[in-house]
N, C-alpha and C. Protein backbone atom coordinates (compact mmCIF):
# COMPACT_ATOMS: atom_id res chain seq x y z
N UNK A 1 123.63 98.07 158.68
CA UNK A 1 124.53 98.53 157.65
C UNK A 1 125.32 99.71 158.21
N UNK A 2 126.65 99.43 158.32
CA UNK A 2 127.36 101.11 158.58
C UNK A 2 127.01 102.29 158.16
N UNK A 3 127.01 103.46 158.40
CA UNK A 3 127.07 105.04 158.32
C UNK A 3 127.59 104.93 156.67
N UNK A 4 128.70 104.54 156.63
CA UNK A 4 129.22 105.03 155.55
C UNK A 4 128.92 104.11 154.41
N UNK A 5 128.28 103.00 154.42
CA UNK A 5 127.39 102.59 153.15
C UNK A 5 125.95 103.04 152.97
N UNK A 6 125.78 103.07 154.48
CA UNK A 6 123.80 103.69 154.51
C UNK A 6 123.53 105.02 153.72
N UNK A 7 124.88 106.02 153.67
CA UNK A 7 124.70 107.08 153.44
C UNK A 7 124.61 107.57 151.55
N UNK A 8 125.07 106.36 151.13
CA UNK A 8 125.24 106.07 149.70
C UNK A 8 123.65 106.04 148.89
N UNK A 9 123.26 105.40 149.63
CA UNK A 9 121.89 105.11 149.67
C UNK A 9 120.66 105.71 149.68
N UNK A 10 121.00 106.83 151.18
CA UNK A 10 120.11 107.53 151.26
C UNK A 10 120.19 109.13 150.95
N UNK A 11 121.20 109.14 150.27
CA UNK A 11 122.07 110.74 150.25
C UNK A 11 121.62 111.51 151.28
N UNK A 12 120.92 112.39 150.92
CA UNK A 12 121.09 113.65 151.85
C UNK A 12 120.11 113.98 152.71
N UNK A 13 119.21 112.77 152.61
CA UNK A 13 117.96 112.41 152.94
C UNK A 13 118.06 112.03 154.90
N UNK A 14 117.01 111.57 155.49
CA UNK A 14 117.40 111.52 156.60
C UNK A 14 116.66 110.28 156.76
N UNK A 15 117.24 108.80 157.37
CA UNK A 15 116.34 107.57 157.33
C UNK A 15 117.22 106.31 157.89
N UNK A 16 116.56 104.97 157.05
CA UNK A 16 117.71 103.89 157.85
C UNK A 16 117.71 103.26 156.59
N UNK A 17 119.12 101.97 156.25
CA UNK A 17 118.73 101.42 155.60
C UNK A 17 119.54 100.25 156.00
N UNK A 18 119.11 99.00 155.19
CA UNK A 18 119.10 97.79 155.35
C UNK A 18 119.67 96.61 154.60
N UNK A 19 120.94 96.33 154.87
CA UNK A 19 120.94 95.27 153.32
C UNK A 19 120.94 94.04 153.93
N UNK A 20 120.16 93.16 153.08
CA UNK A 20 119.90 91.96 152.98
C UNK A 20 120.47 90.71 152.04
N UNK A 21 121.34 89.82 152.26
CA UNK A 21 121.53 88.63 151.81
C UNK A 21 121.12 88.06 151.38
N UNK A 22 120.44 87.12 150.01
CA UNK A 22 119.67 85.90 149.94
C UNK A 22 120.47 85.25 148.81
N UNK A 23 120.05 84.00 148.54
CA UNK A 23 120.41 83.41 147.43
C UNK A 23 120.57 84.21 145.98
N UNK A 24 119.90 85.10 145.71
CA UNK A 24 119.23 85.38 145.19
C UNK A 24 120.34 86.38 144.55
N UNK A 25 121.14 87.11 145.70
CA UNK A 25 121.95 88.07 145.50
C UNK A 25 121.65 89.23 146.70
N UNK A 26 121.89 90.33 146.61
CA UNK A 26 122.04 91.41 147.93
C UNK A 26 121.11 92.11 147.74
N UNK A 27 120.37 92.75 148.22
CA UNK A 27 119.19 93.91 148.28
C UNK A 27 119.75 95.09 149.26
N UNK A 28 119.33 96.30 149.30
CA UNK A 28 119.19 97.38 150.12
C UNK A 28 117.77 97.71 150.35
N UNK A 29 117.28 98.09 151.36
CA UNK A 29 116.25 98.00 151.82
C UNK A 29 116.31 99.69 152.21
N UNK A 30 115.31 100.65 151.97
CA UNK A 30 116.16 102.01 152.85
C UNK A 30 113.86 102.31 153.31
N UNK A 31 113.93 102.94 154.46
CA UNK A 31 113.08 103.64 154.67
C UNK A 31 113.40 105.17 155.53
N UNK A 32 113.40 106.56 154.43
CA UNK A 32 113.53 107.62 154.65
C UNK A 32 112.03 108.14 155.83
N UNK A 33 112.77 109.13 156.09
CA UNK A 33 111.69 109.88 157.01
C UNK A 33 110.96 110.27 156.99
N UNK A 34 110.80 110.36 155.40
CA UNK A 34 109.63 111.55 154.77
C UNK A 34 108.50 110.32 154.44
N UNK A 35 108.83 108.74 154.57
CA UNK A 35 107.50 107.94 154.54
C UNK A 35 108.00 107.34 153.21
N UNK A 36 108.89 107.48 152.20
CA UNK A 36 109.57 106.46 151.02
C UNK A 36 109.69 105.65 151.38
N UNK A 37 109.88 104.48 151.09
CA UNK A 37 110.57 102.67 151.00
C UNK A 37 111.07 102.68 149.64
N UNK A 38 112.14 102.11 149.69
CA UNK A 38 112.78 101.59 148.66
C UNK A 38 113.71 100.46 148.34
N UNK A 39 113.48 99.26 146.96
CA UNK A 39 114.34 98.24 147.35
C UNK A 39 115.54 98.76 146.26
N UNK A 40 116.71 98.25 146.63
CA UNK A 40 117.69 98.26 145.16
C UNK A 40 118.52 97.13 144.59
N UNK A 41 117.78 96.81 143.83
CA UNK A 41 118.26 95.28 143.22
C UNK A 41 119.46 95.62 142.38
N UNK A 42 120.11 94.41 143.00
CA UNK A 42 121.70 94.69 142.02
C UNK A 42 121.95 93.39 140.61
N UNK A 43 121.07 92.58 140.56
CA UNK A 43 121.10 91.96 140.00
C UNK A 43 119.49 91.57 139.62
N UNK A 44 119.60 90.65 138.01
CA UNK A 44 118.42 90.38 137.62
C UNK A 44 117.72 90.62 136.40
N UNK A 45 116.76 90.16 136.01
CA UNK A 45 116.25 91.00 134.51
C UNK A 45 115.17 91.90 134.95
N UNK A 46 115.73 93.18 134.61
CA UNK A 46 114.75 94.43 134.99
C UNK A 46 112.83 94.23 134.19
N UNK A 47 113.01 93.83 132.60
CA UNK A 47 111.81 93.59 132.37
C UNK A 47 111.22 92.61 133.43
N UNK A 48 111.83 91.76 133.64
CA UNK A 48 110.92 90.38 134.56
C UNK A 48 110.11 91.25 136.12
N UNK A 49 111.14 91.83 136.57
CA UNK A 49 111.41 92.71 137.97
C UNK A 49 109.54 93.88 137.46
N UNK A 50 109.89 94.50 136.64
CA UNK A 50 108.49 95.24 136.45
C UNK A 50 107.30 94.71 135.96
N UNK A 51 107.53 93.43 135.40
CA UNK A 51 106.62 92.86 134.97
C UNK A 51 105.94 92.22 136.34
N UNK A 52 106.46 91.77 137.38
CA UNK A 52 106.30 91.51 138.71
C UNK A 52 105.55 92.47 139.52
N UNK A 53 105.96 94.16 139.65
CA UNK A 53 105.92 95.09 140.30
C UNK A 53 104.23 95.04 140.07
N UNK A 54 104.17 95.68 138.22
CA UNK A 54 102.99 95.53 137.60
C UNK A 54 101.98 94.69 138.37
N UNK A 55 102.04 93.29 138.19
CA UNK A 55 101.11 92.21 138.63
C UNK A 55 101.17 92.37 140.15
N UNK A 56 101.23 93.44 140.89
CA UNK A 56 100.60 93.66 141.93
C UNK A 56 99.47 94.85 141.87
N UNK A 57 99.06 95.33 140.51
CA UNK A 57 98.52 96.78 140.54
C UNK A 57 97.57 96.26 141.29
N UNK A 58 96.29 97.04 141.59
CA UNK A 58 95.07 96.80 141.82
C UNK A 58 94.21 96.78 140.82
N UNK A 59 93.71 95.27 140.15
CA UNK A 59 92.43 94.86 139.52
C UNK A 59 91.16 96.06 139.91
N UNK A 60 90.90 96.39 138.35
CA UNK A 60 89.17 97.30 138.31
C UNK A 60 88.80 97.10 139.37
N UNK A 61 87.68 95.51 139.68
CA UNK A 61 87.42 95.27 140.99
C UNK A 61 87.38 95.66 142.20
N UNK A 62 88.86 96.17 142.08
CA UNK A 62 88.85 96.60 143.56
C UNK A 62 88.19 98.54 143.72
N UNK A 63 88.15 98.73 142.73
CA UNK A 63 87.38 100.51 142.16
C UNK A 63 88.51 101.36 142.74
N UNK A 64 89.87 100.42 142.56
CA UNK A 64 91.21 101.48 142.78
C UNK A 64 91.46 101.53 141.06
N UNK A 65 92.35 102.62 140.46
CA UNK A 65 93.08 103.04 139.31
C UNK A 65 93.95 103.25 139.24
N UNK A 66 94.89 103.14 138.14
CA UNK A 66 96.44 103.64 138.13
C UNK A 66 96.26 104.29 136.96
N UNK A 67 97.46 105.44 137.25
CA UNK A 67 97.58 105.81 135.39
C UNK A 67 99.32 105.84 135.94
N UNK A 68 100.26 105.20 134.56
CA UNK A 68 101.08 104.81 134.43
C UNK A 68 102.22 106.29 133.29
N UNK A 69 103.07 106.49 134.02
CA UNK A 69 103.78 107.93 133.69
C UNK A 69 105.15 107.17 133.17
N UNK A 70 105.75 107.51 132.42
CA UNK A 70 106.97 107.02 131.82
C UNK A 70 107.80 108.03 131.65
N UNK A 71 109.01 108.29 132.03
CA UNK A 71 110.45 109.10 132.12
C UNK A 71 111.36 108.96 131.51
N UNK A 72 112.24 108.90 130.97
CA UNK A 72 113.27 108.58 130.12
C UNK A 72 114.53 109.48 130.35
N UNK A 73 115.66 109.20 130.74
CA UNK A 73 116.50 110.49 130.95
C UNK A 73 118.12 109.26 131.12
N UNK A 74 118.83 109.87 129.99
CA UNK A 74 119.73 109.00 129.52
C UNK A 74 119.67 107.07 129.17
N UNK A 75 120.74 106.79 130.34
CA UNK A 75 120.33 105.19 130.67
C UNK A 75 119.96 104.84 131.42
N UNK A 76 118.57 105.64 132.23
CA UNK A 76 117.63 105.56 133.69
C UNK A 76 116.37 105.66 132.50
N UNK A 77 115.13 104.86 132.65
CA UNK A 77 113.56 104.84 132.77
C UNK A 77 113.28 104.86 134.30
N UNK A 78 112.14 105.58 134.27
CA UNK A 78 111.43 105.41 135.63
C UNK A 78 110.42 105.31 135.51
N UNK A 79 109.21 104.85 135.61
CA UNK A 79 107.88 104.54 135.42
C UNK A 79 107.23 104.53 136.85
N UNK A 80 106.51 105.93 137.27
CA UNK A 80 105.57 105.84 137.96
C UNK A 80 104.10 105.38 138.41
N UNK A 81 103.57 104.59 138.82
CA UNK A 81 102.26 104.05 138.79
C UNK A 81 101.34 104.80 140.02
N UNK A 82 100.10 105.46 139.61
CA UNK A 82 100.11 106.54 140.70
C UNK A 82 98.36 105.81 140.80
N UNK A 83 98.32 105.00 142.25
CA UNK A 83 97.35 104.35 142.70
C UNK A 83 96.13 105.60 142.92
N UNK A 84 94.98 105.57 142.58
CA UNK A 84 94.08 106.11 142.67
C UNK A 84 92.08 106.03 143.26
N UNK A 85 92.22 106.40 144.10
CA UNK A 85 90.44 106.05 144.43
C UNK A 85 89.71 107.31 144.39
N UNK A 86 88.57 106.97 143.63
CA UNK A 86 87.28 108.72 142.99
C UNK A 86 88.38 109.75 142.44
N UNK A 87 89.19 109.41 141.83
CA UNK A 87 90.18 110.55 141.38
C UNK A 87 91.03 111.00 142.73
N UNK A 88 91.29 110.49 143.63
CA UNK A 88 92.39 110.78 144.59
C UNK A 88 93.23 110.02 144.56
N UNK A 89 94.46 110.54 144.71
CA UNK A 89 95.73 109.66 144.40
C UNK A 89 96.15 109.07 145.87
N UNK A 90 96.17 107.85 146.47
CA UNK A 90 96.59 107.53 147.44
C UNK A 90 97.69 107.02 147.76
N UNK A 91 98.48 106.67 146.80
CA UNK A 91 99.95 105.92 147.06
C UNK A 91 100.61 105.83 145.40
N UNK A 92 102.06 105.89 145.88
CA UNK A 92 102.90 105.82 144.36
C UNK A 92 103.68 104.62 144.17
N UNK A 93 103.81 103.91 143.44
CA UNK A 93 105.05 103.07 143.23
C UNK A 93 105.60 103.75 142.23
N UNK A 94 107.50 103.48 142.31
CA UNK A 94 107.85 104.06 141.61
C UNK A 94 109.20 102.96 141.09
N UNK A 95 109.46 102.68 139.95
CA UNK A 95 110.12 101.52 138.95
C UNK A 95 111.11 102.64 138.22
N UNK A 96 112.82 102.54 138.88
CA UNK A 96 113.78 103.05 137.89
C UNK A 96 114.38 101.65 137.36
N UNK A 97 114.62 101.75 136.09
CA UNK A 97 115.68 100.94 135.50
C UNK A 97 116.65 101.70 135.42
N UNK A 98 117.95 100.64 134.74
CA UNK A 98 119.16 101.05 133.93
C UNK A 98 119.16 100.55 132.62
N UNK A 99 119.33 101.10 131.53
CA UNK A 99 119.98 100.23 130.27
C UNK A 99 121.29 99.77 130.12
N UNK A 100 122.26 100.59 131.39
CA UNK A 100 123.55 100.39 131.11
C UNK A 100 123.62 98.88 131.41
N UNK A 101 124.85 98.57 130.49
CA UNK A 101 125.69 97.62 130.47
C UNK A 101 126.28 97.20 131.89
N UNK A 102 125.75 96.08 132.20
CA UNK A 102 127.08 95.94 133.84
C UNK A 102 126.66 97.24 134.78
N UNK A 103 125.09 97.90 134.92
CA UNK A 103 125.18 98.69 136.04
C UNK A 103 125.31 97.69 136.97
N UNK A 104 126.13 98.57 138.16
CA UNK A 104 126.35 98.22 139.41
C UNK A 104 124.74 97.75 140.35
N UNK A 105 123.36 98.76 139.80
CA UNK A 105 122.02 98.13 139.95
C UNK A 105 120.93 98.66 138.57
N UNK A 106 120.53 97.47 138.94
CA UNK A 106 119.40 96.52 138.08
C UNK A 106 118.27 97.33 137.84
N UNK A 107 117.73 97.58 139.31
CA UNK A 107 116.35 98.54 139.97
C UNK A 107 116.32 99.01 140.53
N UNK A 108 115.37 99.86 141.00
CA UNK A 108 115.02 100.64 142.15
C UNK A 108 113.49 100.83 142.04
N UNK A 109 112.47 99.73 143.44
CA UNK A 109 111.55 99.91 143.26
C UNK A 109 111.08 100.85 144.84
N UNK A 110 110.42 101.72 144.45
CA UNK A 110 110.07 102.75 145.77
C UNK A 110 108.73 103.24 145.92
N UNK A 111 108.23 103.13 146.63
CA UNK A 111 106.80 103.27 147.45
C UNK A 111 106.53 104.39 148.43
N UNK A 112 105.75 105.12 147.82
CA UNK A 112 105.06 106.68 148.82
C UNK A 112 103.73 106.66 149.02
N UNK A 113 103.10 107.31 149.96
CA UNK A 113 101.98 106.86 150.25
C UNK A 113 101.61 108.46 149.83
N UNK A 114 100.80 108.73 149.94
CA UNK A 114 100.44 110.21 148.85
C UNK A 114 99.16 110.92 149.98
């Protein structure tokens, strides 16, 4: 991806990013320096998209936990899921929507390891 779309992406941040083609529609792919991943879907139904994210948590079973944080700030939700083992937090996913009408993107799902 050129300088001058990558940079849209990753603002002020320092990293690479990636866009991808599929049937499906276009993705950006970005991995910053500080250890983030992030995808940005431009198309799609955002409930379906988290309902997806979700059904990867980790099952009791595995004696991992999440506790689930909810944000609200205009026409952005963000819902953090903050993976947990014996009360240590080991990794984040992190789920922005839009409510707007015709945003330009759908999602933004992003992953930190903690």
């Amino acid at each position: 991806m050129p300088n001058e779309y990558a940079a849209h992406f990753l603002k002020d941040y320092n990293g690479h990013a990636w866009m991808i083609s599929s049937s499906e529609g276009k993705f950006v792919i970005t991995q910053l320096d500080n250890g983030v991943c992030s995808l940005f879907i431009n198309k799609g139904n955002s409930t379906e998209i988290q309902k997806n994210l979700e059904s990867w948590l980790p099952p009791e079973s595995t004696g991992l936990t999440y506790k689930k944080e909810v944000y609200k700030d205009k026409n952005l939700t963000t819902t953090n899921y903050i993976i947990s083992k014996n009360g240590k937090a080991l990794e984040t996913w992190i789920y922005t929507s839009s409510s707007e009408k015709n945003a330009s993107l759908v999602a933004v799902i992003s992953h930190q390891m903690n």
